[in-house]
Protein backbone atom coordinates (compact mmCIF):
# COMPACT_ATOMS: atom_id res chain seq x y z
CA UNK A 1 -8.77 18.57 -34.52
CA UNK A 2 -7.46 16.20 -32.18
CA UNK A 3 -8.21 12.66 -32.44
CA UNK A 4 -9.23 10.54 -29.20
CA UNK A 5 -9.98 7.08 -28.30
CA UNK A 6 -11.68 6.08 -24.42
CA UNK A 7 -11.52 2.58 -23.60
CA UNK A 8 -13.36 1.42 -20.60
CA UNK A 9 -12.43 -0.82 -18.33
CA UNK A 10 -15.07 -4.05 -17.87
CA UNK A 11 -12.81 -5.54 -14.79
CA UNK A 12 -14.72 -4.01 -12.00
CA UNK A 13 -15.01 -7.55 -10.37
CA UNK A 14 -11.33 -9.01 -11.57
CA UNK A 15 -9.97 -8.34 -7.46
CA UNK A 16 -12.99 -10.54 -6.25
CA UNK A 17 -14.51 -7.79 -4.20
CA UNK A 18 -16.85 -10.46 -2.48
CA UNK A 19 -12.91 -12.55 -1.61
CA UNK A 20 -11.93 -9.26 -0.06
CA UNK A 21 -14.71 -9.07 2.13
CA UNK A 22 -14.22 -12.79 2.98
CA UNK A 23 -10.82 -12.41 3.71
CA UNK A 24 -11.82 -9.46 6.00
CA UNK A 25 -14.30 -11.47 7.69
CA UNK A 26 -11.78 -13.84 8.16
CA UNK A 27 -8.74 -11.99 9.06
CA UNK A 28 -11.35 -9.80 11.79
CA UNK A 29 -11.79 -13.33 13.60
CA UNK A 30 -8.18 -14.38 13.52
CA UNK A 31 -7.26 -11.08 15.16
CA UNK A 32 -9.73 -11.10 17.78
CA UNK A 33 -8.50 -14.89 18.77
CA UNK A 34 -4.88 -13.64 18.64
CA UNK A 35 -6.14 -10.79 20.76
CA UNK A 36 -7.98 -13.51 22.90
CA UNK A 37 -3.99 -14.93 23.36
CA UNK A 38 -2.52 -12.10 23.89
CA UNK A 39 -5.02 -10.48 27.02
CA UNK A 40 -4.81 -13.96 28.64
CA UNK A 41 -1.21 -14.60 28.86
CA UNK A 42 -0.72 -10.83 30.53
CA UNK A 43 -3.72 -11.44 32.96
CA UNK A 44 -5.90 -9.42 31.41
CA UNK A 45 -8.54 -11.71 31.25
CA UNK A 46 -8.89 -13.52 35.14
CA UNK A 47 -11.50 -16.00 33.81
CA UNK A 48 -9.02 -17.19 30.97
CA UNK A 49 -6.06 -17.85 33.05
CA UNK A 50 -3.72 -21.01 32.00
CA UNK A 51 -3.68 -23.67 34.36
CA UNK A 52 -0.78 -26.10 33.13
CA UNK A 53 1.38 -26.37 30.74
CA UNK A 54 -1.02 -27.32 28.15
CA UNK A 55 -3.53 -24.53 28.53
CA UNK A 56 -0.78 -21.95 28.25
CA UNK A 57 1.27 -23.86 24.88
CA UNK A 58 -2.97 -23.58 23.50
CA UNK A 59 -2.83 -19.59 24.25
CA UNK A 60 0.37 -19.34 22.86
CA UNK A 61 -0.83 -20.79 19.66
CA UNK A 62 -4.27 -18.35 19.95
CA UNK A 63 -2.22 -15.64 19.94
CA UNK A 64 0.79 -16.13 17.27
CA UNK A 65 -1.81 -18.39 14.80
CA UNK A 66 -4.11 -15.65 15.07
CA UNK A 67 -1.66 -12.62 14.46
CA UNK A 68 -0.15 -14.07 11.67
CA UNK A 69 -3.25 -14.89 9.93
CA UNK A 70 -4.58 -11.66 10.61
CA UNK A 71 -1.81 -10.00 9.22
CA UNK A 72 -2.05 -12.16 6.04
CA UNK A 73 -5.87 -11.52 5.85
CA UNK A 74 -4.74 -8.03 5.73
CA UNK A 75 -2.26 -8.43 3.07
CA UNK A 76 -4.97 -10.36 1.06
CA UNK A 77 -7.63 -7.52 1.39
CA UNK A 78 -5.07 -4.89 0.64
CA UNK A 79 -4.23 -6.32 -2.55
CA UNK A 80 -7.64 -6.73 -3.38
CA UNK A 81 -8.54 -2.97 -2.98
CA UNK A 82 -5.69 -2.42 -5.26
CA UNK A 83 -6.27 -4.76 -7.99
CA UNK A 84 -10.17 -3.66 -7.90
CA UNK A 85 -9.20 -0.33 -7.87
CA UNK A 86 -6.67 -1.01 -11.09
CA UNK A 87 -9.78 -3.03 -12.82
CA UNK A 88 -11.62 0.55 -13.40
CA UNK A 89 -11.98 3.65 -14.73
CA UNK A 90 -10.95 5.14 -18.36
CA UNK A 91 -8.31 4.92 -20.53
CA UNK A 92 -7.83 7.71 -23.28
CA UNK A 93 -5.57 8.13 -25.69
CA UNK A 94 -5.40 11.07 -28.21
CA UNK A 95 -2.72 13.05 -29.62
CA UNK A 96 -1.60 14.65 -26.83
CA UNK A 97 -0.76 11.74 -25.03
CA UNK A 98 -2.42 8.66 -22.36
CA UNK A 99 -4.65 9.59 -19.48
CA UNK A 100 -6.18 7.16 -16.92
CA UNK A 101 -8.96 8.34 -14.73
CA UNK A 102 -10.71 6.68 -11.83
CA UNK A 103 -13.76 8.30 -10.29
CA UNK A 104 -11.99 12.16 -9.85
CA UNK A 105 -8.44 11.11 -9.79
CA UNK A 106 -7.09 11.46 -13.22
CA UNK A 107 -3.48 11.11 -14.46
CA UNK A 108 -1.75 12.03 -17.61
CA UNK A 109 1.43 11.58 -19.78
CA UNK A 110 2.16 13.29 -22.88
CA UNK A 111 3.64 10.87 -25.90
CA UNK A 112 7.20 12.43 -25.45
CA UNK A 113 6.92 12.22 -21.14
CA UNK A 114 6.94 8.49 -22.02
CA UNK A 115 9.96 6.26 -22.74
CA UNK A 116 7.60 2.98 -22.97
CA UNK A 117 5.90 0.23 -21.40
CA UNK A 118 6.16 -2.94 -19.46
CA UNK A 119 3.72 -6.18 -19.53
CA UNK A 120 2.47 -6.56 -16.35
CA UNK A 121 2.51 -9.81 -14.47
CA UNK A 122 -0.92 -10.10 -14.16
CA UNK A 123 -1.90 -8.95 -16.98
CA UNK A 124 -1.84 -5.37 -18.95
CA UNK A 125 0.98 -2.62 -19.26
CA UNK A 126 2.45 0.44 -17.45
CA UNK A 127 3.60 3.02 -18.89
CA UNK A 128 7.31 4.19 -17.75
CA UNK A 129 7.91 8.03 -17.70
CA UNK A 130 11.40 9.03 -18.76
CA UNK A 131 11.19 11.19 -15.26
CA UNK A 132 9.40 10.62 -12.00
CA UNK A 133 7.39 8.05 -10.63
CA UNK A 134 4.24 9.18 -12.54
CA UNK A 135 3.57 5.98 -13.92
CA UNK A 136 -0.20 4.65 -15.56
CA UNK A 137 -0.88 1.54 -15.27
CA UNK A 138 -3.75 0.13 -18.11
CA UNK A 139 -5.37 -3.17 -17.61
CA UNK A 140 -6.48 -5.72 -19.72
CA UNK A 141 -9.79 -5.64 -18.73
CA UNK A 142 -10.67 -2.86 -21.34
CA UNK A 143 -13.63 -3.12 -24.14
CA UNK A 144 -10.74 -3.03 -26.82
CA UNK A 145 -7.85 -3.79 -25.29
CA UNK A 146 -5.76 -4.99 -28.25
CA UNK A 147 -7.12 -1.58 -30.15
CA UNK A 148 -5.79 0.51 -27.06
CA UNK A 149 -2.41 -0.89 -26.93
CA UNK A 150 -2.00 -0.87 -30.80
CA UNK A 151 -2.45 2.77 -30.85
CA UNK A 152 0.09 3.37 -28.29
CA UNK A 153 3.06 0.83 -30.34
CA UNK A 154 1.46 3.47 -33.11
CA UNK A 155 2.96 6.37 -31.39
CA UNK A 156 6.39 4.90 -31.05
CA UNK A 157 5.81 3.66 -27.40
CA UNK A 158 8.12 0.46 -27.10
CA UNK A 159 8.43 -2.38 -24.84
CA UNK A 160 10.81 -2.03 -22.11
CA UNK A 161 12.19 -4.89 -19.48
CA UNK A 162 10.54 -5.48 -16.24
CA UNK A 163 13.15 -4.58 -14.35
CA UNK A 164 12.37 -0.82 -15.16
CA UNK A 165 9.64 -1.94 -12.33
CA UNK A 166 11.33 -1.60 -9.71
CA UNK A 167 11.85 1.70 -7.97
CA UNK A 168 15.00 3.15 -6.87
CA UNK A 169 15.07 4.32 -3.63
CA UNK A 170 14.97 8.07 -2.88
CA UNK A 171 16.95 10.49 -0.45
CA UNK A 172 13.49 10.67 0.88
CA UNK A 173 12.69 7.47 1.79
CA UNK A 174 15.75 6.85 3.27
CA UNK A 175 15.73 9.56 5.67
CA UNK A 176 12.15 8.65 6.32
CA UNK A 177 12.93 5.16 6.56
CA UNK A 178 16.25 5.69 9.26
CA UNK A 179 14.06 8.14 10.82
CA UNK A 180 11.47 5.61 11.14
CA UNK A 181 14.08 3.09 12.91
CA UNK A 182 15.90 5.56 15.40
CA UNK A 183 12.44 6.46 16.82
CA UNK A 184 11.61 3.00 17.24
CA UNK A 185 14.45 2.39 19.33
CA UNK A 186 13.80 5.73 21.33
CA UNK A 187 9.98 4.74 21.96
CA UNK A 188 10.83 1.16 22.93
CA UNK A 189 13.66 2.29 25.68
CA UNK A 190 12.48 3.00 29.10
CA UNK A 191 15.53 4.72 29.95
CA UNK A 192 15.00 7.70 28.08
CA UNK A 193 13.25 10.35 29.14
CA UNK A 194 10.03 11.41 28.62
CA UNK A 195 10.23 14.76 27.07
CA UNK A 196 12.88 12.67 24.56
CA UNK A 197 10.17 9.85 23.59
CA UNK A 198 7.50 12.36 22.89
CA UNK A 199 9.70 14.91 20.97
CA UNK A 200 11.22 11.91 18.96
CA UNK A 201 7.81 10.52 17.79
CA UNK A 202 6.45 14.24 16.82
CA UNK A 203 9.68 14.75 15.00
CA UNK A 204 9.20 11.30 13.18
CA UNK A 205 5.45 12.40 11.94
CA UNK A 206 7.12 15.72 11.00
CA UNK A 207 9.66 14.11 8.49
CA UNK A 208 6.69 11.83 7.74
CA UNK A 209 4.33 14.92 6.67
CA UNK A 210 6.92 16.63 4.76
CA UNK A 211 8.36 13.70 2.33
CA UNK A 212 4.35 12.02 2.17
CA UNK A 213 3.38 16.21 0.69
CA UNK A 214 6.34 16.28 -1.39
CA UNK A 215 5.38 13.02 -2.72
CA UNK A 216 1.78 14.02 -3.64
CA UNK A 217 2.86 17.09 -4.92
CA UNK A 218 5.25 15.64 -8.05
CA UNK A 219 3.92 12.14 -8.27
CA UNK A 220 0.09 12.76 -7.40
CA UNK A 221 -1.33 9.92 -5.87
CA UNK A 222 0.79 6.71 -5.90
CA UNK A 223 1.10 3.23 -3.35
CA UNK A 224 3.46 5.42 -1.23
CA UNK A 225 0.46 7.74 -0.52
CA UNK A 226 -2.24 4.48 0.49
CA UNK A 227 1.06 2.79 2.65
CA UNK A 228 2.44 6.19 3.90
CA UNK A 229 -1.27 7.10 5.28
CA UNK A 230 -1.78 4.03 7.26
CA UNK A 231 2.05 3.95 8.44
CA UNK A 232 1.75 7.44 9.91
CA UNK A 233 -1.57 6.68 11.71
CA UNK A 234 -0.39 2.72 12.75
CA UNK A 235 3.01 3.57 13.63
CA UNK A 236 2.90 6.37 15.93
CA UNK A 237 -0.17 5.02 17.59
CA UNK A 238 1.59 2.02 18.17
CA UNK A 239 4.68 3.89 19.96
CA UNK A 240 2.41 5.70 22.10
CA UNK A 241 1.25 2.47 23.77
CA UNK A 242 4.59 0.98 23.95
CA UNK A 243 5.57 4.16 25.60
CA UNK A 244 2.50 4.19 28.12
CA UNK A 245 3.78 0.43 29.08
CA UNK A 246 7.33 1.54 29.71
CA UNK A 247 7.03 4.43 31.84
């Protein structure tokens, strides 16, 4: 018979859901006045037009101030999501190993798929495969916290440095990332051709597609999955309108 403990996590509220939403609300406002800035100093808003040297340094300001703090907003809701998201869910632990599951998505390592564990900065441990990135992160905000994490140490799971962390960069994400950069500078020249732009950013979301599936298919889901997702929507979006502007 196989023993098994669930611990449920109590931390649904930890990432100040009601913050994110205010730092949404916030950041929303910021980018429409840096959006404001931005239409006026290329004309496209006649009734918003600087007259001296004054009214332009003020539009100026609209639109940097108001980038930057949308961008910031951003970051600030973004880390929300994923600290609210981390604040939920199960934990079990039975003789087969640790599994975390949030709403459907469920992730497991067995006891000897784990070479130990790392205190978190802000609280609670992840647990460091030997291979992969398939890493499970528990929180503190459990019923029995303590109880959880003693019956891991009881399994021989040590502590390990936080420098185990930090992730080594792939041949993936490199090719992905130079990828990334050559069709930038393709998209953002006007003296190459058209045919050269398009087939450049198509090739770019091709490379995407294929190192985001491989990803998902021997991590499961992971922060590359959330950032590679709004990358390959923002990114190529964005080069299309540069491109439109620069032929």
């Amino acid at each position: 018979m196989v023993a098994m403990a669930s611990y449920v996590a109590t931390g649904d509220d930890y990432a100040g859901w009601s913050t994110g939403r205010n730092f949404g609300a916030f950041g929303l406002v910021a980018g429409l006045v840096g959006l404001t800035g931005w239409a006026a100093l290329h004309r496209h808003l006649p009734g918003l037009q600087p007259r001296d040297a004054g009214d332009q340094l003020l539009i100026v300001a609209m639109e940097w101030v108001g980038t930057g703090l949308f961008v910031l907003m951003a970051i600030g809701v973004a880390g929300s999501l994923m600290l609210s998201s981390k604040a939920r869910g199960t934990v079990t632990v039975d003789d087969v190993g640790v599994a975390r599951q949030i709403g459907k998505w469920r992730r497991i390592l067995r006891w000897e798929e784990i070479e130990g564990f790392v205190v978190s900065a802000y609280g609670g441990v992840t647990l460091i495969p030997v291979k992969g990135w398939r890493r499970i992160e528990i929180p503190r905000f459990l019923d029995d916290y303590r109880g959880c994490i003693a019956e891991i140490k009881a399994h021989g799971i040590g502590s390990l440095p936080a420098e185990r962390l930090k992730r080594k960069r792939g041949w993936r994400e490199t090719i992905l990332l130079y990828c990334s950069v050559y069709v930038y500078l393709l998209a953002r020249d006007a003296r190459v051709s058209h045919a050269g732009r398009i087939v450049s950013v198509c090739a770019w979301v091709a490379v995407f597609v294929w190192v985001w599936t491989d990803e998902r298919r021997r991590e499961g889901r992971s922060w590359f999955g959330w950032v590679g997702m709004t990358t390959m929507v923002g990114l190529p979006g964005w080069l299309v309108f540069r491109m439109a502007h620069t032929w």
